[in-house]
Protein backbone atom coordinates (compact mmCIF):
# COMPACT_ATOMS: atom_id res chain seq x y z
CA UNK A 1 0.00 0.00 0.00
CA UNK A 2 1.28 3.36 -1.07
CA UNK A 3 0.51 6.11 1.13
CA UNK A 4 0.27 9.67 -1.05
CA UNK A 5 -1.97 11.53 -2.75
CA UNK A 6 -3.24 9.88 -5.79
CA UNK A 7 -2.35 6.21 -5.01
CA UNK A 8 -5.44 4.20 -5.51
CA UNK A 9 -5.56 2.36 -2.06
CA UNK A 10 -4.43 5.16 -0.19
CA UNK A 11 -8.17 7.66 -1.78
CA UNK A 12 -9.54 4.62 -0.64
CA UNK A 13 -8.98 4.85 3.09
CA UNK A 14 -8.56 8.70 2.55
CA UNK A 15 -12.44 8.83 1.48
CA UNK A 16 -13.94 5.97 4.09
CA UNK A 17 -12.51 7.61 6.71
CA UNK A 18 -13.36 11.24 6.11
CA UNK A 19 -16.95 10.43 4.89
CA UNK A 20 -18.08 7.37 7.43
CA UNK A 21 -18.13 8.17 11.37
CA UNK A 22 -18.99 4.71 11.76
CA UNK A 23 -18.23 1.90 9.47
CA UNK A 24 -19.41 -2.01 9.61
CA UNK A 25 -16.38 -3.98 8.18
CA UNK A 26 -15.08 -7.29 7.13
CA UNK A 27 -12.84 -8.91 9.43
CA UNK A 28 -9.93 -8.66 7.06
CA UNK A 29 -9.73 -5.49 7.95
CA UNK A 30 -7.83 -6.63 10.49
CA UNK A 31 -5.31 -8.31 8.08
CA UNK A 32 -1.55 -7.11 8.50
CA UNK A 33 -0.09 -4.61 5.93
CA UNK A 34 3.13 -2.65 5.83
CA UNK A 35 2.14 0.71 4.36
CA UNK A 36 5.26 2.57 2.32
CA UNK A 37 5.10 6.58 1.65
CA UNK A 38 4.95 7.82 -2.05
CA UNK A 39 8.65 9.46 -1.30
CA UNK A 40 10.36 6.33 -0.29
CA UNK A 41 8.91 4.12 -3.12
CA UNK A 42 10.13 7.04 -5.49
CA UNK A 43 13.59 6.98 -3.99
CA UNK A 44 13.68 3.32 -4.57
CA UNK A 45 12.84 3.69 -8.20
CA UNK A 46 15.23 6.11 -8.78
CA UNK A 47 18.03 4.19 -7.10
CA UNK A 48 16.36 0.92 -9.02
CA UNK A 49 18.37 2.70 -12.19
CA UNK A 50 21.41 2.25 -11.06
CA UNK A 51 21.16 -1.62 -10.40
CA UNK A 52 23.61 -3.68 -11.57
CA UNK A 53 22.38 -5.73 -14.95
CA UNK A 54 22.15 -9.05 -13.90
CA UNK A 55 20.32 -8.26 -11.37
CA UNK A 56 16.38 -9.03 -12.49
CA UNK A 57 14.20 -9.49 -9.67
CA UNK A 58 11.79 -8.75 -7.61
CA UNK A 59 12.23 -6.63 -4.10
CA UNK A 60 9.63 -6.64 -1.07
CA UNK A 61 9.63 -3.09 -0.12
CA UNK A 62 7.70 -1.16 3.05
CA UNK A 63 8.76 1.31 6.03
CA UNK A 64 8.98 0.29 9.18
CA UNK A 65 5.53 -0.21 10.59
CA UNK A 66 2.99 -3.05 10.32
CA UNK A 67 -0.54 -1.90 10.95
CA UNK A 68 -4.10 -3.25 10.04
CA UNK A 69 -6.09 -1.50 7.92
CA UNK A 70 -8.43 -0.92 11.20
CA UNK A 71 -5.32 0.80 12.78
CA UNK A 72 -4.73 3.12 9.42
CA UNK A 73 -8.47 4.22 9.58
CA UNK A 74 -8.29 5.25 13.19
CA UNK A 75 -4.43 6.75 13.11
CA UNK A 76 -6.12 8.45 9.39
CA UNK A 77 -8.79 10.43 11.46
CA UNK A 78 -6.69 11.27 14.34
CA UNK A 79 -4.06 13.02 11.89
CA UNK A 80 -6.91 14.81 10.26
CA UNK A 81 -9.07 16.05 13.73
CA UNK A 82 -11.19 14.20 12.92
CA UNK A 83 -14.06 12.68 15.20
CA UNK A 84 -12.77 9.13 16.42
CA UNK A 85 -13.96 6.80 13.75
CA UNK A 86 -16.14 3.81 15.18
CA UNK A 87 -15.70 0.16 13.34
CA UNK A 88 -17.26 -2.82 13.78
CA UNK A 89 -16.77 -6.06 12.29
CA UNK A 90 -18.63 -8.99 10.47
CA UNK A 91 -17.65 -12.29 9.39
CA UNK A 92 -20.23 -12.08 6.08
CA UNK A 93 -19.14 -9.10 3.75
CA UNK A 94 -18.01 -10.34 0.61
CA UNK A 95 -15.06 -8.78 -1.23
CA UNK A 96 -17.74 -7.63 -3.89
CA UNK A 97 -20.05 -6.56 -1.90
CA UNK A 98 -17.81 -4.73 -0.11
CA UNK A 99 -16.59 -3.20 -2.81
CA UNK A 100 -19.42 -1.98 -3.96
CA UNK A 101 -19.98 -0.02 -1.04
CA UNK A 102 -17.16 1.59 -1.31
CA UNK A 103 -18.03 2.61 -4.79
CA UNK A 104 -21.20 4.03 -3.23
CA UNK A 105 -20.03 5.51 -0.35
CA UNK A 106 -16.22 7.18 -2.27
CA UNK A 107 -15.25 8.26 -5.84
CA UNK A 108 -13.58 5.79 -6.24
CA UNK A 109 -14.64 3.23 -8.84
CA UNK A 110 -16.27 -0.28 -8.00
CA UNK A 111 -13.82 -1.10 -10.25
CA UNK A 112 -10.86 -0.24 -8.66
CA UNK A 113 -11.85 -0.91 -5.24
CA UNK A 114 -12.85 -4.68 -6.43
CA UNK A 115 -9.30 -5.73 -6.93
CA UNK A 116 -8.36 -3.55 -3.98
CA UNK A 117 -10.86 -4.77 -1.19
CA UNK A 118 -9.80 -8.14 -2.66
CA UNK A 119 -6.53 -8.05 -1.63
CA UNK A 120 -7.29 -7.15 1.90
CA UNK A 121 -7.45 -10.66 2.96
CA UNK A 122 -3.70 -11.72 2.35
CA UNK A 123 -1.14 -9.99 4.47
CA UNK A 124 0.67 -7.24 2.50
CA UNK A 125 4.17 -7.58 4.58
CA UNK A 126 7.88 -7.67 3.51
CA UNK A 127 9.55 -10.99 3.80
CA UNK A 128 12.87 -10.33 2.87
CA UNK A 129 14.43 -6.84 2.76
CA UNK A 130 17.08 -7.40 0.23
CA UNK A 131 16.57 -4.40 -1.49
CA UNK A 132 19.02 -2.48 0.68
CA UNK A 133 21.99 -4.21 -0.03
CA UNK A 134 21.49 -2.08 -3.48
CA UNK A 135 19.46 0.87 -1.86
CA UNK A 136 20.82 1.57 1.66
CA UNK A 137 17.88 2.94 3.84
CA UNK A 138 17.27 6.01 4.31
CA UNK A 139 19.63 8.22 6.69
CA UNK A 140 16.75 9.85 8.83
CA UNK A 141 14.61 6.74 8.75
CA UNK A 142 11.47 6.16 6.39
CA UNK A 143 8.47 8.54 6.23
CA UNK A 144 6.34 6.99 8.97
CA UNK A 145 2.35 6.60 8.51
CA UNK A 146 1.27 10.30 10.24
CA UNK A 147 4.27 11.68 8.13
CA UNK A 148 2.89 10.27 4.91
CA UNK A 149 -0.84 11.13 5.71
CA UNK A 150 0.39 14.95 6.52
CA UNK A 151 1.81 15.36 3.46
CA UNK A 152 -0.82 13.50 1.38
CA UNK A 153 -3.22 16.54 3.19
CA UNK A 154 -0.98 19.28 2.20
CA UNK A 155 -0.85 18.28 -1.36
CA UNK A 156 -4.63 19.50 -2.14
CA UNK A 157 -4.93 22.32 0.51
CA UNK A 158 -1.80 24.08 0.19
CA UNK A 159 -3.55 25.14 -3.02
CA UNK A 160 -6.88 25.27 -3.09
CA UNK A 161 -7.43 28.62 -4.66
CA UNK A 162 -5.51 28.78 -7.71
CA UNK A 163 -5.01 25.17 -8.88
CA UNK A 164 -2.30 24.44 -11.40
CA UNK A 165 -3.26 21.25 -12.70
CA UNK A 166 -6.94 20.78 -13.14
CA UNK A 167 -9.60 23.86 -12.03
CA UNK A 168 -12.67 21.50 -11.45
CA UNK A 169 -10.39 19.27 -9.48
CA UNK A 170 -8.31 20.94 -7.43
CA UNK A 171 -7.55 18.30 -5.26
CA UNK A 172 -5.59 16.65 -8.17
CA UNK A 173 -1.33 16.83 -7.59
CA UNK A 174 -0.02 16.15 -10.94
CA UNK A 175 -2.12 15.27 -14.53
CA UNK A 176 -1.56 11.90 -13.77
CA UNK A 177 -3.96 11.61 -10.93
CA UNK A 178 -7.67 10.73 -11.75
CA UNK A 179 -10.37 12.75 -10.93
CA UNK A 180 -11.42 11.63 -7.54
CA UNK A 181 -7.59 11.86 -5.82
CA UNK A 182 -7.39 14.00 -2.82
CA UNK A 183 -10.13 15.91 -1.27
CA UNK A 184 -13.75 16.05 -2.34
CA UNK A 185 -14.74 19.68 -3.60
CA UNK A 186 -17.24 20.61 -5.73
CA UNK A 187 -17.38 23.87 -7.75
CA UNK A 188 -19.67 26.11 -9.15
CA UNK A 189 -18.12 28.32 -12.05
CA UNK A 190 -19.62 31.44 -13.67
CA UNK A 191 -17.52 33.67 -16.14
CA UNK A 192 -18.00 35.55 -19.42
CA UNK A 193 -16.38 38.73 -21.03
CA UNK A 194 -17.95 42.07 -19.56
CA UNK A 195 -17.68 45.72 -21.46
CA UNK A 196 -15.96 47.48 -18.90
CA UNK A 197 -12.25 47.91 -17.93
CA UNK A 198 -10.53 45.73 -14.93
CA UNK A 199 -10.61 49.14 -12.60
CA UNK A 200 -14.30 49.14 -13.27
CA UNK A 201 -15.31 45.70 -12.46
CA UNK A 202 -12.81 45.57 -9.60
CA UNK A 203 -14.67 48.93 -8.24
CA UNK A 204 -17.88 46.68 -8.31
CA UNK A 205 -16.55 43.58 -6.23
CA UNK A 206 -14.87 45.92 -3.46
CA UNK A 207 -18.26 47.59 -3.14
CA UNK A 208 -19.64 44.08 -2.24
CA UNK A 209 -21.81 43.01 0.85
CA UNK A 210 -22.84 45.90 3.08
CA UNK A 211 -25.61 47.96 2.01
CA UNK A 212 -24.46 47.67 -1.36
CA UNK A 213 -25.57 43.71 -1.28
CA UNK A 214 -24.82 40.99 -3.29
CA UNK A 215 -26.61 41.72 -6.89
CA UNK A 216 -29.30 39.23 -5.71
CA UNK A 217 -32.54 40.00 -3.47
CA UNK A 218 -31.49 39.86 -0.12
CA UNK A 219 -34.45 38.40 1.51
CA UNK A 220 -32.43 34.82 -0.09
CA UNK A 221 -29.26 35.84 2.13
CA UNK A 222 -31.32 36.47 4.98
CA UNK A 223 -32.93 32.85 4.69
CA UNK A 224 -29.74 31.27 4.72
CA UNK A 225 -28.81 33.25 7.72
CA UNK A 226 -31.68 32.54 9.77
CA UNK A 227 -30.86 28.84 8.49
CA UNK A 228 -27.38 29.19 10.23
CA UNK A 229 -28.46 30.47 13.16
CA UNK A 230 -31.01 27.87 13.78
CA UNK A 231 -27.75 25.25 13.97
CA UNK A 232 -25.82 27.20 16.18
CA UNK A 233 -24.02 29.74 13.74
CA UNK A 234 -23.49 33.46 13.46
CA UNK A 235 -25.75 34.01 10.77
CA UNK A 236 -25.83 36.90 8.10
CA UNK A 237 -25.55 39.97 8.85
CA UNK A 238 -24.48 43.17 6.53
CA UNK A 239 -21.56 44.41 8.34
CA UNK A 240 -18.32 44.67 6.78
CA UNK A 241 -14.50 45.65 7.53
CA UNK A 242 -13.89 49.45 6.33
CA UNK A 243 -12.21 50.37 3.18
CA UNK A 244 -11.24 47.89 0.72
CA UNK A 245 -11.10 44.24 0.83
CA UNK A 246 -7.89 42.99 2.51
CA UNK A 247 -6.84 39.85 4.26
CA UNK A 248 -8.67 39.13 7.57
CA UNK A 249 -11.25 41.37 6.97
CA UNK A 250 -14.64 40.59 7.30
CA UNK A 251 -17.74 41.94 4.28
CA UNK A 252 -20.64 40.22 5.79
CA UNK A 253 -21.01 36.86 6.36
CA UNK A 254 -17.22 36.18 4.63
CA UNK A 255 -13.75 36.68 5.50
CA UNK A 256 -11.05 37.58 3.67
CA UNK A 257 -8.80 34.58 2.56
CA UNK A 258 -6.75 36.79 0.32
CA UNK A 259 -6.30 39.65 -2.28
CA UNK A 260 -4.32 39.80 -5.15
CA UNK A 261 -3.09 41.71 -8.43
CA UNK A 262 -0.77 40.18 -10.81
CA UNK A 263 -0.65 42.69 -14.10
CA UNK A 264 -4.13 43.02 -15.45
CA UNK A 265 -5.50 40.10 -12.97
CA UNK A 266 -6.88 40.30 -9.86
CA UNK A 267 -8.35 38.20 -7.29
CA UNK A 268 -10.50 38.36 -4.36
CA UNK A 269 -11.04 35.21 -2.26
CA UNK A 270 -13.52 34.97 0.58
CA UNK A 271 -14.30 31.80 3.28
CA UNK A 272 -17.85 31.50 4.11
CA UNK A 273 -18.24 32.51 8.36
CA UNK A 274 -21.45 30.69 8.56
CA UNK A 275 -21.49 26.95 10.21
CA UNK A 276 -20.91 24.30 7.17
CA UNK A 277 -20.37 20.85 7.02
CA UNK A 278 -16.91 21.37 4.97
CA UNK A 279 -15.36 24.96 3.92
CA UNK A 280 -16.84 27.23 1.44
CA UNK A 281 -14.75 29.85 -0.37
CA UNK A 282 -16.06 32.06 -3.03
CA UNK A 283 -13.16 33.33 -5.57
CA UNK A 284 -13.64 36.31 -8.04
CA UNK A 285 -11.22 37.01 -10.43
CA UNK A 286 -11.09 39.46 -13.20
CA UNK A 287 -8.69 38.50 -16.21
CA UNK A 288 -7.73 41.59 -18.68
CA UNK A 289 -6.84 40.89 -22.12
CA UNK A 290 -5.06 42.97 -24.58
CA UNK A 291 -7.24 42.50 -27.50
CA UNK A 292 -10.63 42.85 -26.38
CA UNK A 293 -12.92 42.82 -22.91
CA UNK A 294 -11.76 41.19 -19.52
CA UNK A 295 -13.38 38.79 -18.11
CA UNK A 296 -14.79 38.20 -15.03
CA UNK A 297 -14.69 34.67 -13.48
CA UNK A 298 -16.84 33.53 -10.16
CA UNK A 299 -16.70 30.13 -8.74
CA UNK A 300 -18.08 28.87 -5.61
CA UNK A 301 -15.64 25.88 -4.10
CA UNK A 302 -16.99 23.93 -1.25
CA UNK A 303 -15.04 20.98 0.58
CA UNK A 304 -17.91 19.00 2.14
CA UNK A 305 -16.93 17.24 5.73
CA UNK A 306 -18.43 13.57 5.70
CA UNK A 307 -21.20 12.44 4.38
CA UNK A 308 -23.11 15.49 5.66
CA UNK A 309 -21.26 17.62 3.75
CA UNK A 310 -22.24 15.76 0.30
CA UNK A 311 -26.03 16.08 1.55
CA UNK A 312 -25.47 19.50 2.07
CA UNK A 313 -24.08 20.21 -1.46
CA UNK A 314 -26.78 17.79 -2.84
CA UNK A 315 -29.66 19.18 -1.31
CA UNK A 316 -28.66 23.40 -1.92
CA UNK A 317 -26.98 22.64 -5.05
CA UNK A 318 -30.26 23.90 -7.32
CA UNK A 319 -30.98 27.06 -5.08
CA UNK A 320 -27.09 27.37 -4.94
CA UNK A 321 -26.52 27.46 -8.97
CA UNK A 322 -29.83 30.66 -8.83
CA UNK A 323 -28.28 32.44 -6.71
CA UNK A 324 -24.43 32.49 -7.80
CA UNK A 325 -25.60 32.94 -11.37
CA UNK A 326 -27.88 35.63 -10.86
CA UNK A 327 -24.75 37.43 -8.73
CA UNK A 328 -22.17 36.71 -11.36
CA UNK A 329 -24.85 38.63 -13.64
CA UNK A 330 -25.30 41.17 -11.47
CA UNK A 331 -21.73 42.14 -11.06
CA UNK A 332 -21.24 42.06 -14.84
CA UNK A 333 -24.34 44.34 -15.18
CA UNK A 334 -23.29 46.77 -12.82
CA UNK A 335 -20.10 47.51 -14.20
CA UNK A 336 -20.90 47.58 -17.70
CA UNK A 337 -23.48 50.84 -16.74
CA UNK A 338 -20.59 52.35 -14.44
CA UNK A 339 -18.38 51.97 -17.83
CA UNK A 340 -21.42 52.96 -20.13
CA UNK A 341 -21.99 56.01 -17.61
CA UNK A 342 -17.54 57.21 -17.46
């Protein structure tokens, strides 16, 4: 088992763990398996290429720990703050059956987990380690299980504004990752060209929130509000930081995440304040282009928090799609008359 984003087994018990406070499992899932992080099985490929010829073989490779699959779940949600995940066991599950339920449950294919769940019944341990009288060991040791798991974390959110690989899936660390590695987040994208200059439309998104609104009848922000408050959160209210919008300052129910100008781009990011199953950010950027109007791009990115979360998403996702659109519209709108107006 490779431990790192993208590695097929590794989604696997990312997704089950994040999305299922309680879990009824096979037995096997107590079967033994020596886990091995994406950086050590990368060193020993590289060092592979400098083998000697004759030697064609293969090597048992892993770090240092054994652990069941049980143990991974529950060391999993502990790295990630996570509530302590509850498992039980029964002797009937079927490797296909099983399987499909993880297909139901993750995005990962039934497909993929078949072979995978499969496997779970035969110990995945090294028997012989004579791979490191070619490849000494590590200096500092291998990259132990909470080691591998924090960096297999920091992959998709270290980025998750501006992601270089795939926009729609910006939990995704290289091309070569399918589209359900790393975090769940679904998006909701809006752009199109606007007749007005970047200055303009940028004036129109700093004079968001407030008593200036949101370019949508606010009667639908105060629902959501009074929705928040009912579970405990703060609500929405129009009160917003003073002068422009600039890190750590508040326009309403949002906070700043960050603000930022590169040439004729800018940027405005903003974390929903209200109480969420998962994060919400809300990103408008504004594009300029040489040869005709800029364009002005809104997406909505929400990173739903167990299976809650994805009921959220499902069940607001209509009323969510209304709403955004009609603001992305109303922003365009706006600064089209201020240019039409200058």
């Amino acid at each position: 088992m490779i431990l790192g984003a993208g590695s097929a087994s590794f989604e696997m018990l990312r997704h089950l763990t994040e999305r299922l406070p309680v879990m009824i499992a096979p037995r096997w899932l107590s079967t033994n398996i020596q886990p091995i992080a994406i950086d050590d099985i990368i060193r020993y490929l590289v060092g592979s290429g400098d083998l000697p010829p004759e030697v064609n073989r293969g090597f048992d490779v892993g770090a240092d720990e054994v652990l069941t699959y049980h143990q991974m779940i529950l060391r999993y949600a502990s790295r990630s703050n996570l509530v302590k995940r509850r498992v039980r066991t029964v002797p009937v599950m079927t490797p296909g059956l099983a399987s499909h339920w993880v297909g139901l449950v993750t995005p990962v294919p039934s497909s993929i987990a078949k072979p995978l769940v499969g496997s779970l019944i035969h110990e995945v341990i090294c028997k012989e380690h004579d791979i490191a009288e070619y490849i000494p060991d590590p200096d500092g040791g291998f990259v132990g299980f909470d080691a591998a798991v924090d960096a297999a974390q920091e992959g998709p959110q270290a980025k998750p504004l501006r992601p270089e690989v795939d926009p729609d899936h910006p939990g995704r660390i290289s091309a070569a990752d399918p589209d359900w590695a790393g975090a769940t987040v679904f998006t909701d994208r809006h752009s199109g060209t606007v007749d007005a200059s970047v200055d303009q439309i940028w004036a129109e998104i700093e004079k968001l929130g407030g008593e200036d609104g949101w370019h949508v009848p606010d009667i639908l922000w105060e629902g959501r509000g009074l929705l928040d408050r009912a579970v405990g959160g703060r609500g929405h209210t129009k009160q917003r930081t003073p002068g422009p919008p600039a890190a750590g300052s508040t326009i309403d129910s949002w906070v700043v995440e960050s603000v930022t100008a590169t040439g004729s781009d800018r940027e405005l990011v903003l974390r929903s304040r209200m109480k969420l199953p998962g994060q919400a950010l809300m990103i408008l950027n504004v594009s300029g282009s040489e040869n005709g109007s800029p364009t002005l791009t809104q997406t909505a990115r929400f990173t739903p928090s167990g299976l809650g979360g994805l009921g959220y998403w499902g069940a607001l996702w209509p009323a969510h799609t209304a709403v955004f659109l009609a603001m992305h519209r109303g922003l365009a709108k706006s600064a089209a008359k201020a240019a039409a107006v200058s």
